[in-house]
N, C-alpha and C. Protein backbone atom coordinates (compact mmCIF):
# COMPACT_ATOMS: atom_id res chain seq x y z
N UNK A 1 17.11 4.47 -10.08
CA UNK A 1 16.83 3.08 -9.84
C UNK A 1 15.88 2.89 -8.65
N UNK A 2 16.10 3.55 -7.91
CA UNK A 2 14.93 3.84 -6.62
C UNK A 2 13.40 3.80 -6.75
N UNK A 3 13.16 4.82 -7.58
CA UNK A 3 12.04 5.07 -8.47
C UNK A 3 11.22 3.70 -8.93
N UNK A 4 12.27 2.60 -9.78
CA UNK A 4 12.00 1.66 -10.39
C UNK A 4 11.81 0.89 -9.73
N UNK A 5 12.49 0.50 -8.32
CA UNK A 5 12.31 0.21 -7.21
C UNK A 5 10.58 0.18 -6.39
N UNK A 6 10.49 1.22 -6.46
CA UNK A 6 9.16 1.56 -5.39
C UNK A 6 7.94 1.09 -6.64
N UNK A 7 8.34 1.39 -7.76
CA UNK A 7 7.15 1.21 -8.86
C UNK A 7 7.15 -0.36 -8.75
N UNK A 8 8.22 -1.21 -9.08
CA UNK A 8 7.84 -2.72 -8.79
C UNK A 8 7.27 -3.29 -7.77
N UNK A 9 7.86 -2.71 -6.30
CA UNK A 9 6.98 -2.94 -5.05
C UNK A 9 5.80 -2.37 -5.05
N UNK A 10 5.53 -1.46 -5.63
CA UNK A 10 3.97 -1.01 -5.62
C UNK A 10 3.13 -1.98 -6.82
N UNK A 11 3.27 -2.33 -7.68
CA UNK A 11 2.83 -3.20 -8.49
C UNK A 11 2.68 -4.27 -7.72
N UNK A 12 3.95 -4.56 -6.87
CA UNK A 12 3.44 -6.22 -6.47
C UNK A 12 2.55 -6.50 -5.22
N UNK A 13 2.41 -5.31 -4.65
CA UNK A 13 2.06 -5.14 -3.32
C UNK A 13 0.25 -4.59 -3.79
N UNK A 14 0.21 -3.48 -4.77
CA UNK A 14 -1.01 -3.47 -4.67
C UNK A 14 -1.88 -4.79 -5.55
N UNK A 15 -1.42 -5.41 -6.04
CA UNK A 15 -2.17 -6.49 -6.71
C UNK A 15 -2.67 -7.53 -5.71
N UNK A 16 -1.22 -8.12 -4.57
CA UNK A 16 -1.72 -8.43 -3.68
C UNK A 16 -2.84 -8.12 -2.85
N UNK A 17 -2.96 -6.85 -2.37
CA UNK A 17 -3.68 -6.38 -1.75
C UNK A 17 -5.16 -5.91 -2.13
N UNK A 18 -5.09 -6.05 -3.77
CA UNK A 18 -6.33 -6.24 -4.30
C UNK A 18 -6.73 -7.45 -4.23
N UNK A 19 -6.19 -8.60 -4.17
CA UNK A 19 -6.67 -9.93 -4.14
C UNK A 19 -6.70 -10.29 -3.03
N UNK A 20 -6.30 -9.89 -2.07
CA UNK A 20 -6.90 -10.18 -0.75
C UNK A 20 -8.07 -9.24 0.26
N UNK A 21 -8.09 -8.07 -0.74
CA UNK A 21 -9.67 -7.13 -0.05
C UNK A 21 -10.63 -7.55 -0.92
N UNK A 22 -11.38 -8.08 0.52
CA UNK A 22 -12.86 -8.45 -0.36
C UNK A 22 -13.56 -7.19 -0.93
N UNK A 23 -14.45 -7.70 -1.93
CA UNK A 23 -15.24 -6.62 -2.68
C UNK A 23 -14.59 -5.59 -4.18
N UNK A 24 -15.06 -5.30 -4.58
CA UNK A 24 -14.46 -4.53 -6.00
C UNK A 24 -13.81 -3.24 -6.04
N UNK A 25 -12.63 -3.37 -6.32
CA UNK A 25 -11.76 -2.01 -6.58
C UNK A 25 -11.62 -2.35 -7.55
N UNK A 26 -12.17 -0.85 -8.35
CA UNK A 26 -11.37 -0.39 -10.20
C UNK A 26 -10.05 -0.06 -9.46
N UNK A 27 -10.12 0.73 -11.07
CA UNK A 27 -8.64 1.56 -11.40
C UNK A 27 -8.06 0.96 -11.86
N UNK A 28 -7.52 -0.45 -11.89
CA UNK A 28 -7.27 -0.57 -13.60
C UNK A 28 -5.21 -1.01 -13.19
N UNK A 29 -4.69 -1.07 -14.07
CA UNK A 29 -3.04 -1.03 -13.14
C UNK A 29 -2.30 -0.11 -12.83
N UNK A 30 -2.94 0.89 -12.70
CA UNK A 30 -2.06 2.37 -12.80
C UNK A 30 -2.70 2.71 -11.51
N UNK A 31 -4.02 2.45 -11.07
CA UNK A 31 -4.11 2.33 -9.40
C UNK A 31 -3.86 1.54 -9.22
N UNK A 32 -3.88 0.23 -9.38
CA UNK A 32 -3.05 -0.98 -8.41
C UNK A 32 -1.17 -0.22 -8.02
N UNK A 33 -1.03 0.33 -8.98
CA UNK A 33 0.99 0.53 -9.01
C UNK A 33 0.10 2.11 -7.81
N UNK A 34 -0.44 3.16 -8.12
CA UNK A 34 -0.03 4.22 -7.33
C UNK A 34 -0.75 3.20 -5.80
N UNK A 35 -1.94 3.00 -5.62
CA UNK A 35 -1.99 2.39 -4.45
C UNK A 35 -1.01 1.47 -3.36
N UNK A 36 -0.09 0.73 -4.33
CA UNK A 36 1.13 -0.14 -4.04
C UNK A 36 1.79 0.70 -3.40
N UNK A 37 2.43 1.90 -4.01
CA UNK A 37 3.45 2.81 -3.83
C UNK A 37 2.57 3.54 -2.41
N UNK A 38 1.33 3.96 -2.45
CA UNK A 38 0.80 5.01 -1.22
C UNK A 38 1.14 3.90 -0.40
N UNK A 39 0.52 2.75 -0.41
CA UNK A 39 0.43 1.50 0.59
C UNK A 39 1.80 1.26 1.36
N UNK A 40 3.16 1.05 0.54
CA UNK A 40 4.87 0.92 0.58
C UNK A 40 4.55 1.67 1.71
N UNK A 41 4.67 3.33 1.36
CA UNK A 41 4.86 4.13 2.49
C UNK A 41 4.28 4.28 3.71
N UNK A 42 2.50 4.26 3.55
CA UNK A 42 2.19 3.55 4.78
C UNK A 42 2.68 2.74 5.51
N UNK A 43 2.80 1.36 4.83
CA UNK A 43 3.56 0.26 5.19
C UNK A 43 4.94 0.50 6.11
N UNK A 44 5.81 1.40 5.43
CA UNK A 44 6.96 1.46 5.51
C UNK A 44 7.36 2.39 6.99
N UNK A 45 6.32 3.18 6.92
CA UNK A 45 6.23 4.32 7.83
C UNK A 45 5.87 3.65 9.27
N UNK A 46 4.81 3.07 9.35
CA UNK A 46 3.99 2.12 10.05
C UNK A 46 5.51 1.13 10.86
N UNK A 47 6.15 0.62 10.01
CA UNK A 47 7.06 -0.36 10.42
C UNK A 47 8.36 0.28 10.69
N UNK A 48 8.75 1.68 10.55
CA UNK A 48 9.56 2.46 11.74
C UNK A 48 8.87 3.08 12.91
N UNK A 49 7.71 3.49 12.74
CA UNK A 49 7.05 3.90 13.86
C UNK A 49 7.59 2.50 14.92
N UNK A 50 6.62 1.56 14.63
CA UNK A 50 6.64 0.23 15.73
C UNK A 50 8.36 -0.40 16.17
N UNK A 51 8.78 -0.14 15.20
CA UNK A 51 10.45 -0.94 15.82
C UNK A 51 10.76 0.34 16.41
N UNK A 52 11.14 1.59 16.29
CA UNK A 52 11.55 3.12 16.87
C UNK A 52 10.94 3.88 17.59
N UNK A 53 9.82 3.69 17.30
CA UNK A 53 9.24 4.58 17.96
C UNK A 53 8.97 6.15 17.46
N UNK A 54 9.78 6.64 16.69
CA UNK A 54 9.84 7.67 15.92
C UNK A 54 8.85 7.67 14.45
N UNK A 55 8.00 8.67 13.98
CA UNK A 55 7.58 8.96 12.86
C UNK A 55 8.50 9.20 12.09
N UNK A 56 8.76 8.53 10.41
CA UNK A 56 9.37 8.84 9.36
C UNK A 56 8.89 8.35 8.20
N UNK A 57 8.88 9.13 7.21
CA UNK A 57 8.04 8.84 5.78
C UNK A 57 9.28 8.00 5.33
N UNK A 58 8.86 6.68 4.91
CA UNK A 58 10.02 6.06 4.05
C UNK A 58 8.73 4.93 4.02
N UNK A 59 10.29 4.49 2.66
CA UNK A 59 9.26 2.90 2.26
C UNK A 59 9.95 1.76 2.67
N UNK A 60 9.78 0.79 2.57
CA UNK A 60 10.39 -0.90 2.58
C UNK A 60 11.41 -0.99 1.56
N UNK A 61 12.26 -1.61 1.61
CA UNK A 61 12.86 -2.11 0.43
C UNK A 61 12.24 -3.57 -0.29
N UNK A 62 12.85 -3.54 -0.92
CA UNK A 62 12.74 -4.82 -1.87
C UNK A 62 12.64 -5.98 -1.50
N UNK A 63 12.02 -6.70 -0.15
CA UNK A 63 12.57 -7.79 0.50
C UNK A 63 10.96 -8.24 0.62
N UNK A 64 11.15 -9.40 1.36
CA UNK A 64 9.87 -10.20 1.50
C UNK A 64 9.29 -9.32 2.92
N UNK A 65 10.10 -8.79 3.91
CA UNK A 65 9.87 -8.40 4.98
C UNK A 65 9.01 -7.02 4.26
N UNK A 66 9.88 -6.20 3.17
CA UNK A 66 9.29 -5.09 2.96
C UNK A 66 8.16 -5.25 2.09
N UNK A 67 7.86 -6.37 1.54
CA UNK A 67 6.57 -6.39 0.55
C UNK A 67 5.31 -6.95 1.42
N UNK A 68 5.88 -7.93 2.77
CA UNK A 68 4.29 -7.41 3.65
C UNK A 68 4.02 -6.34 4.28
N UNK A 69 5.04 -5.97 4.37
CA UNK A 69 4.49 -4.11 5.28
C UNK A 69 3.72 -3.63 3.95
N UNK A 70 4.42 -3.31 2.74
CA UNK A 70 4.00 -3.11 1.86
C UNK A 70 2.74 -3.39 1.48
N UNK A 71 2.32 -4.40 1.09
CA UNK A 71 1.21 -5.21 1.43
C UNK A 71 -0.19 -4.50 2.36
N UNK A 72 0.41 -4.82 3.45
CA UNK A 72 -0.26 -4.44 4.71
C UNK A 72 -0.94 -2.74 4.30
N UNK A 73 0.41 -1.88 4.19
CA UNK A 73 0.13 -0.60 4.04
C UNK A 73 -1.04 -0.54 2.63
N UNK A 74 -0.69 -1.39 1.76
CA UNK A 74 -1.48 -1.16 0.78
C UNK A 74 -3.19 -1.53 1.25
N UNK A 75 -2.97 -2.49 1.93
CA UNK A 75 -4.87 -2.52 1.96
C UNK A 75 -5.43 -1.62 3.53
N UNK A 76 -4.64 -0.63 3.94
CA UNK A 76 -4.89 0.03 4.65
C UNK A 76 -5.44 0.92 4.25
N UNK A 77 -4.36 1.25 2.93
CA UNK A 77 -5.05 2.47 1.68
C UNK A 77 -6.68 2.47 1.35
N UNK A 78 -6.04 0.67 0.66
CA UNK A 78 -7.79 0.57 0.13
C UNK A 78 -8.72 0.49 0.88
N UNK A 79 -8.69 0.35 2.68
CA UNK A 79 -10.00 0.78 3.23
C UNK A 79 -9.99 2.16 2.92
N UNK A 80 -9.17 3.24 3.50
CA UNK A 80 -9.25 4.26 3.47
C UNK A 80 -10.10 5.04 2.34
N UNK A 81 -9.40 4.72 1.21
CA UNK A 81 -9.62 4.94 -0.15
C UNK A 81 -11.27 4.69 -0.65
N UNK A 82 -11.72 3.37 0.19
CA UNK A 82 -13.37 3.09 -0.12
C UNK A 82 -14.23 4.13 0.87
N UNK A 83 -13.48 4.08 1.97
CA UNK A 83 -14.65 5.09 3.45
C UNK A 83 -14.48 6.58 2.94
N UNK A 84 -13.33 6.90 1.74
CA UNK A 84 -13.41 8.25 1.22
C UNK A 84 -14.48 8.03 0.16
N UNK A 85 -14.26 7.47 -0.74
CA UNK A 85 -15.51 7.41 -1.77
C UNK A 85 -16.63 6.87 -1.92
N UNK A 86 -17.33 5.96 -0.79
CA UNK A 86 -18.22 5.36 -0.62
C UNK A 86 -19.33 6.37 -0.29
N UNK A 87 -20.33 5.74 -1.35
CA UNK A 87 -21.85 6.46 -1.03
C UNK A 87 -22.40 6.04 0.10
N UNK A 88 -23.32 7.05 1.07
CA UNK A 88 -23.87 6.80 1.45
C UNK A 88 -25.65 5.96 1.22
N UNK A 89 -26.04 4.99 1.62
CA UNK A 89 -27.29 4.28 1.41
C UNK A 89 -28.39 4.77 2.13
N UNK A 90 -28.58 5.83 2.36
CA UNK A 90 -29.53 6.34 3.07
C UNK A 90 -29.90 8.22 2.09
């Protein structure tokens, strides 16, 4: 159920986060859901670092609190994700 879990927050989180980064990302919904899910954990990771202080890989849960980290983590991805595949213009 966990699983099913992180796949719905990644769905809802990367769609968000496609509609709020300007400019064009493919991939279609199967990157919106894995981006969601990389994003969760960013997200999630990001938001024990800052309350603890400690590094730990985890995600958000299911909550409004965990779908903006979520969120958040997700369009962190998608810069990342463009400064990896972006051509250079020169």
């Amino acid at each position: 159920m966990n699983i099913l879990a992180w796949i719905v927050l990644g769905l809802i989180a990367g769609a968000i986060a496609k509609a709020i980064y300007p400019g064009h990302q493919g991939g279609g919904i199967l990157g919106t859901i894995l981006l969601g899910i990389i994003g969760a954990f960013v997200g999630g990771s990001l938001g024990v670092f800052f309350s603890t202080g400690t590094f730990a890989l985890t995600a958000p849960t299911l909550s409004i609190t965990g779908i903006i980290l979520a969120v958040l983590g997700a369009i962190v991805a998608i810069f990342l994700w463009n400064l990896l595949t972006s051509r250079s213009a020169a």
